[in-house]
Protein backbone atom coordinates (compact mmCIF):
# COMPACT_ATOMS: atom_id res chain seq x y z
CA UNK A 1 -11.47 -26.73 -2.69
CA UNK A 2 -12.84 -26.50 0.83
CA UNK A 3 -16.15 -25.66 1.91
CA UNK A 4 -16.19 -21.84 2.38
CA UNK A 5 -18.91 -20.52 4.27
CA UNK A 6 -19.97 -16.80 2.95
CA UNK A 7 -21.45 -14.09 5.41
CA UNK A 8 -21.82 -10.25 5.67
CA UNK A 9 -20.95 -8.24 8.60
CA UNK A 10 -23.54 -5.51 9.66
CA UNK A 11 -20.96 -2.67 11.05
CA UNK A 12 -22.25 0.69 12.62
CA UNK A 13 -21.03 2.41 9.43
CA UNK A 14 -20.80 0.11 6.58
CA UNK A 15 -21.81 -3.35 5.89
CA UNK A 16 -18.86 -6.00 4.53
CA UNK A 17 -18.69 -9.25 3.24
CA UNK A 18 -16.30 -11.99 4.25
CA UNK A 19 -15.66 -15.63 3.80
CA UNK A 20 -14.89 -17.99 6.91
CA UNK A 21 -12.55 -20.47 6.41
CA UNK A 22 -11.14 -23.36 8.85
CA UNK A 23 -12.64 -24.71 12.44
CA UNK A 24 -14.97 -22.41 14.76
CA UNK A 25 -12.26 -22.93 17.17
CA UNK A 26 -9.11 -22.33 15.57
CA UNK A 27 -7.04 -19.31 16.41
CA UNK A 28 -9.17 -16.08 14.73
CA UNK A 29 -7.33 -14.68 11.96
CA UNK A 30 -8.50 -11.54 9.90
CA UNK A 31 -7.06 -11.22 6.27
CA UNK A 32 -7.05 -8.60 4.28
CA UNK A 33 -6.71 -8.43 0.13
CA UNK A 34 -4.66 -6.36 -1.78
CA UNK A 35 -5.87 -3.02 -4.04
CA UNK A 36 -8.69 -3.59 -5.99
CA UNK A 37 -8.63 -7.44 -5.11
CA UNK A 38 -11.24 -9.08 -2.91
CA UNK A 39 -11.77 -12.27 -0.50
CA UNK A 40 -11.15 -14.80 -3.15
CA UNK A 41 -7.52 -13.52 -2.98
CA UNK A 42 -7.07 -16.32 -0.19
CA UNK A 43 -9.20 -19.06 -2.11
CA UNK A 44 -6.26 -20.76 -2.81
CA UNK A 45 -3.93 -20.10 0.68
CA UNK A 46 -6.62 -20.11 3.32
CA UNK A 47 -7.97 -23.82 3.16
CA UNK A 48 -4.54 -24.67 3.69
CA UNK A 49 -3.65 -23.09 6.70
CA UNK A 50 -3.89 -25.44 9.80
CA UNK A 51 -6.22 -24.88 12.68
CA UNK A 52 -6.83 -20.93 11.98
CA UNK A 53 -10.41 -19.42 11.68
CA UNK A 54 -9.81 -17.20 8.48
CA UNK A 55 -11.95 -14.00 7.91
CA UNK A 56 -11.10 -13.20 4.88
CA UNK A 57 -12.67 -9.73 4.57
CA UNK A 58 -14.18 -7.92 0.82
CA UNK A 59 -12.61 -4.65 2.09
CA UNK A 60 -14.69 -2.02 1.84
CA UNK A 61 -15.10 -0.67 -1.56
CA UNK A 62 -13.92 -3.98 -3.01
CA UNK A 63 -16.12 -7.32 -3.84
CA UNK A 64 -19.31 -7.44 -2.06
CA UNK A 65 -18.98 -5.51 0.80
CA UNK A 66 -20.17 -1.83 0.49
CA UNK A 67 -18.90 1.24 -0.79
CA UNK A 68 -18.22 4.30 1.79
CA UNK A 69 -20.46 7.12 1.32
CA UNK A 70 -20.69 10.17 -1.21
CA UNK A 71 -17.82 12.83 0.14
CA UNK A 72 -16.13 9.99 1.91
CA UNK A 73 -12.50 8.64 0.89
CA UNK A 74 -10.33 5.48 1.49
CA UNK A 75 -7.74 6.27 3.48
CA UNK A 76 -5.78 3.36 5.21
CA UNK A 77 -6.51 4.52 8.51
CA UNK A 78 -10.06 3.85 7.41
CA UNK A 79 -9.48 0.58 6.64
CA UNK A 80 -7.59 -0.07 9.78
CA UNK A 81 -11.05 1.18 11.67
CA UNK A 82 -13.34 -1.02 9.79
CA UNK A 83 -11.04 -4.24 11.10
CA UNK A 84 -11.49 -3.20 14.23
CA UNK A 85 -15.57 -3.11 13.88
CA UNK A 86 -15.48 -6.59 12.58
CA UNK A 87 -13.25 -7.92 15.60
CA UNK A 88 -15.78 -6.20 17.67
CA UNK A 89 -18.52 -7.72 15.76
CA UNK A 90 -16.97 -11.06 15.94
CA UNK A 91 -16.28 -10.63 19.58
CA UNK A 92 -12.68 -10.82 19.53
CA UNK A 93 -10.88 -9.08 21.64
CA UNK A 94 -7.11 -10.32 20.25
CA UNK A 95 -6.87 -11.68 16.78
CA UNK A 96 -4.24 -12.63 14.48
CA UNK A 97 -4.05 -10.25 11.07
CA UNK A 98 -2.90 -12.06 7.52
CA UNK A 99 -2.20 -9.04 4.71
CA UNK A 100 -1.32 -8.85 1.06
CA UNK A 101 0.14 -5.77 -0.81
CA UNK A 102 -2.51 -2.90 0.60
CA UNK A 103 -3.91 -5.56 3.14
CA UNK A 104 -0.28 -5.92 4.51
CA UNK A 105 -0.03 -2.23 5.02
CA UNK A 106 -3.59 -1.94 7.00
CA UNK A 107 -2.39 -5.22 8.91
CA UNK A 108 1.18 -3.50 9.81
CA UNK A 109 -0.66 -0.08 10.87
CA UNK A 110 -3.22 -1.26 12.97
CA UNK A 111 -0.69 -3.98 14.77
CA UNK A 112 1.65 -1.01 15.67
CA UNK A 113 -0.91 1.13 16.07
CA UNK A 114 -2.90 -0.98 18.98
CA UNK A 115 -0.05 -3.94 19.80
CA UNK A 116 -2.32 -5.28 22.32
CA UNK A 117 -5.03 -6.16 20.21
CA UNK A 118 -2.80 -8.33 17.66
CA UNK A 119 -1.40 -12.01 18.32
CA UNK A 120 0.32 -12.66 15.29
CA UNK A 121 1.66 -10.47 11.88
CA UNK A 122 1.71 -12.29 8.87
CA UNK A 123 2.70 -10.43 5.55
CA UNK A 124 2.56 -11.12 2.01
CA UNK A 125 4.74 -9.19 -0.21
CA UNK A 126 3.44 -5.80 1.44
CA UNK A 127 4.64 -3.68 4.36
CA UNK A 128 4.77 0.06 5.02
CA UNK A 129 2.62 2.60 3.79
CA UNK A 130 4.02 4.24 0.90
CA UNK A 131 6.24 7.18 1.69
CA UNK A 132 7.36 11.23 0.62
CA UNK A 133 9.29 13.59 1.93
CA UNK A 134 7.70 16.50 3.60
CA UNK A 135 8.39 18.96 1.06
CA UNK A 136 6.10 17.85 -1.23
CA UNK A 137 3.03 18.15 1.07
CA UNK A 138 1.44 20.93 -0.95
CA UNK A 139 2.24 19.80 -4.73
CA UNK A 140 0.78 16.01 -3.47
CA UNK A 141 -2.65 17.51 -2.10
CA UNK A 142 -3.75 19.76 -5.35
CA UNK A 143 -2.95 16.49 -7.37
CA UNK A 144 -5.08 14.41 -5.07
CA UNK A 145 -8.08 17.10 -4.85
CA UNK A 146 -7.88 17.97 -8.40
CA UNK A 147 -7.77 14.24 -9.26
CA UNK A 148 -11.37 13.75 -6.90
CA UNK A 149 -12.61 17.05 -9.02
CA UNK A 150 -11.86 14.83 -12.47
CA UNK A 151 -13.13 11.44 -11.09
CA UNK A 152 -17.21 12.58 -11.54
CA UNK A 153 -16.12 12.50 -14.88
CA UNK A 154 -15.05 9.11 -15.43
CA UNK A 155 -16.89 5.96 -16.36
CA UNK A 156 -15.84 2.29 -15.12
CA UNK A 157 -14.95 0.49 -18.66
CA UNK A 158 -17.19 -1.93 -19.64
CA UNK A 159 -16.41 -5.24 -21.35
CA UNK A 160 -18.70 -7.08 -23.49
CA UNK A 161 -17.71 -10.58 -22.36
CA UNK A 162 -16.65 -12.30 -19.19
CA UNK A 163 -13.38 -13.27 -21.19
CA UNK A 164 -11.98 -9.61 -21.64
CA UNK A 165 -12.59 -8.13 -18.46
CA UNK A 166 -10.54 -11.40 -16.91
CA UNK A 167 -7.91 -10.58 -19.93
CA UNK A 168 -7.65 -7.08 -18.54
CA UNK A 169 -7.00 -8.44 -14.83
CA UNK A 170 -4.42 -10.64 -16.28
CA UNK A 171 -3.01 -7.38 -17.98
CA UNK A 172 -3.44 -5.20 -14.43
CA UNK A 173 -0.90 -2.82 -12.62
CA UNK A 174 0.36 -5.89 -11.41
CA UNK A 175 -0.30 -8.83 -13.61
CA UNK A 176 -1.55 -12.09 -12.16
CA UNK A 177 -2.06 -16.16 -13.73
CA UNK A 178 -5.50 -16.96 -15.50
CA UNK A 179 -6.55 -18.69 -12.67
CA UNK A 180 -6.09 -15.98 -10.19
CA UNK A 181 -7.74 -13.41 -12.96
CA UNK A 182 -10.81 -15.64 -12.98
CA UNK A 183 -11.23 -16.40 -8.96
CA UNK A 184 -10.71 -12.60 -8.71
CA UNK A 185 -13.35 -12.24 -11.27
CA UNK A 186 -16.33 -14.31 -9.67
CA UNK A 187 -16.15 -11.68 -6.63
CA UNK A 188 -15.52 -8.26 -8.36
CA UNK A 189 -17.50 -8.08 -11.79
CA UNK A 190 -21.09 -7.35 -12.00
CA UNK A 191 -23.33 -7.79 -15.03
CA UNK A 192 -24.43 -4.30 -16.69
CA UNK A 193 -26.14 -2.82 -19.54
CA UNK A 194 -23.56 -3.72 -22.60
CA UNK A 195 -21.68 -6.31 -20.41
CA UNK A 196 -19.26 -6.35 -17.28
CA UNK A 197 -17.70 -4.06 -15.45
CA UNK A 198 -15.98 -4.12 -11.60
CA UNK A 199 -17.94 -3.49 -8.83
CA UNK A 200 -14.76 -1.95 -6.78
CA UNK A 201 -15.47 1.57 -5.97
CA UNK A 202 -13.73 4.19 -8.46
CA UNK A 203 -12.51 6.64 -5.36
CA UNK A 204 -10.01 3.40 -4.46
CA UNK A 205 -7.75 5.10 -7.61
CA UNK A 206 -7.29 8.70 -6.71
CA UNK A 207 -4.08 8.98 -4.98
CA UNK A 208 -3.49 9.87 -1.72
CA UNK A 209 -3.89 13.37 -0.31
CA UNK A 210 -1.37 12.87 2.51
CA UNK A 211 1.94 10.94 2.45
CA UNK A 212 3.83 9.51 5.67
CA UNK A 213 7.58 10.39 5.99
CA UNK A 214 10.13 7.30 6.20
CA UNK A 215 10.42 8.13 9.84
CA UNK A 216 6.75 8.05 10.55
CA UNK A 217 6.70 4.67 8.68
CA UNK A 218 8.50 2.85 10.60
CA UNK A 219 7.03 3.46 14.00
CA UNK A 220 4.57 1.82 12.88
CA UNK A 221 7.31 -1.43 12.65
CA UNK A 222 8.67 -0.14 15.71
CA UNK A 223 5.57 -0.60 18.02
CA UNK A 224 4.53 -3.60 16.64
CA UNK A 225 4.58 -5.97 19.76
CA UNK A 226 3.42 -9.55 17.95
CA UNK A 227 5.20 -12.06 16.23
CA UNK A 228 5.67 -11.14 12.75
CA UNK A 229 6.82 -12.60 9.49
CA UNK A 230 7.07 -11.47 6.07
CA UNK A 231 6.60 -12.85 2.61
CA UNK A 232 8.82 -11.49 0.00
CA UNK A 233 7.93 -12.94 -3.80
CA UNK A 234 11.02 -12.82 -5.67
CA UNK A 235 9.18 -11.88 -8.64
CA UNK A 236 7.45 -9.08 -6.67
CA UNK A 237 7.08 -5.30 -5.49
CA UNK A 238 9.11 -5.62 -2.07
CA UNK A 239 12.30 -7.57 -3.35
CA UNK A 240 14.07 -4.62 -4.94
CA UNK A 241 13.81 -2.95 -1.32
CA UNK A 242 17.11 -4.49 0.60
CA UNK A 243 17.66 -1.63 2.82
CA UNK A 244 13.90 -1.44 4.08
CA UNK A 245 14.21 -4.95 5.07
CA UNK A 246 16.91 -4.95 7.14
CA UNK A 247 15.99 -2.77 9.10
CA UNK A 248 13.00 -4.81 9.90
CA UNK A 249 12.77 -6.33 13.66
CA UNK A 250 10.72 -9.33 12.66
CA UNK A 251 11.50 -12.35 10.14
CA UNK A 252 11.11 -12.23 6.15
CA UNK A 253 12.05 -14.65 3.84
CA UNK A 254 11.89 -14.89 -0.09
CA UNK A 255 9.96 -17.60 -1.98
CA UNK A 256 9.74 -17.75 -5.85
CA UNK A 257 7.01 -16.45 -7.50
CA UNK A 258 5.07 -13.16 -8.57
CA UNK A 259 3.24 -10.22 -6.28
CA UNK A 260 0.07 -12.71 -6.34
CA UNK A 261 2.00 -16.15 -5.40
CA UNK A 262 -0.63 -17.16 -2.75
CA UNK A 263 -3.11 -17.18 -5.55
CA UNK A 264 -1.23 -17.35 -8.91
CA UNK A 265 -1.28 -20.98 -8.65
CA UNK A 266 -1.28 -23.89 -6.03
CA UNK A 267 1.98 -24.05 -6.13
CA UNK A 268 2.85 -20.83 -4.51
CA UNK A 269 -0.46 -21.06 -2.27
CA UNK A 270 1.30 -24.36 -0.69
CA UNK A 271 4.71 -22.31 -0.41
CA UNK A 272 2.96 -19.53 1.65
CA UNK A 273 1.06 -22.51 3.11
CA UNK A 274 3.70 -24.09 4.84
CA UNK A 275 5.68 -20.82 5.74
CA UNK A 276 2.51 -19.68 7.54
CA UNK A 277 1.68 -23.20 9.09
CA UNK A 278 5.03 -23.00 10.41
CA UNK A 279 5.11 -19.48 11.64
CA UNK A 280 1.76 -19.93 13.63
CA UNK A 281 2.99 -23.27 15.22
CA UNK A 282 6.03 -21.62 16.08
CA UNK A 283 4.94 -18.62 17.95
């Protein structure tokens, strides 16, 4: 695997980690990880991906970056803030975005919410924000405050070995290989008394207070004023969606594999590798 260089990114709010990957000079690229995944979720894809400068961001809450403050909640607009802090940081004024699952979704918002500030769109198996109809406004904020009122009383689990806590990733919402479970692992666990546990913040589980509507959605898609091309795994979370994507404005296409192909195996990573490669040449 390819040197990685490892540094941490002083914003005004919250501090973040982040691996760099590919030439000083290449084309700046900011990728984000999926839910309760971290940087090493592009171990596998972003040493592949031709003269790009990958910042593959620990979002906050996740990996080693830090977790927001007491009373504060992870909302994706949040997210969508903190990317723009790093570009700042970083001193880029346009940058490319690269997004899995959750990461996708922050990528998508923030391109269509500020089109000039993104070059290029690419998506992996992730796209809109998740959606509700109005109607069920109320009902969906007493489950989300009453769910923050119950989360002072939960405990992270803890796992007495290294080997069950990466069995339990294996055995997630979304199951991924061994070998993804493991690269996941070096970033997220943290040794404590009795064992492991995951150092993700447990506020990135309570559900959402607020919904978008379809419609709201997809001006988000609308506005977006990049190139843009999507992912789909075959084996994943987006493929049973047909209607959803075609009414997309931008290119998708379908390769085999699960919600995690970019890091499942190397396989899949060189599949996304050469659909990206091409994509970025291209536009």
């Amino acid at each position: 695997m390819s040197v990685v260089e490892e540094v941490r990114l002083s914003l005004p709010h919250i501090e973040l980690a982040a691996h760099l990957f590919g030439p000083e000079n290449g084309r700046p690229v900011i990728a984000l990880h999926g839910w309760l995944d971290n940087a090493n979720s592009f171990a596998r894809l972003a040493p592949r991906l031709e003269d790009l400068r990958i910042i593959a961001l620990d979002m906050a809450g996740h990996g080693h970056s830090g977790h927001r403050p007491p009373g504060a909640s992870y909302s994706l607009w949040d997210s969508a803030h903190d990317v723009l802090q790093v570009a700042e940081q970083l001193g880029l004024k346009r940058f490319a975005l690269l997004g899995h699952s959750m990461g996708a979704i922050v990528a998508l918002v923030l391109a269509g919410s500020l089109p000039e500030r993104v070059t290029h769109l690419a998506l992996i198996d992730g796209l809109i924000p998740p959606t509700a109809k109005g109607d069920n406004a109320a009902e969906r904020m007493g489950m989300a405050l009453q769910a923050q009122l119950d989360l002072q009383h939960k405990r992270k689990p803890v796992y007495e070995t290294l080997e069950r806590a990466i069995e339990a990733r294996m055995k997630g919402l979304v199951a991924v290989s061994r070998e993804a479970a493991e690269l996941l692992a070096q970033r997220g666990l943290m040794p404590v008394p009795g064992g492991y546990t995951w150092r993700t913040d447990n506020r990135l589980t309570l559900p959402s207070p607020v919904r978008l509507t379809d419609e709201q959605a997809m001006a988000f898609v609308a506005r977006i004023g990049c190139p843009a091309h999507l992912v789909v795994a075959s084996g994943g979370l987006l493929v049973q969606h047909r209607a959803l994507l075609e009414r997309l404005p931008f290119s998708h296409e379908q390769l085999p594999g699960g919600h995690h192909l970019h890091v499942n195996d190397e396989a899949g990573a060189a599949l996304v590798a050469d659909c990206f490669n091409r994509f970025f040449s291209d536009s």
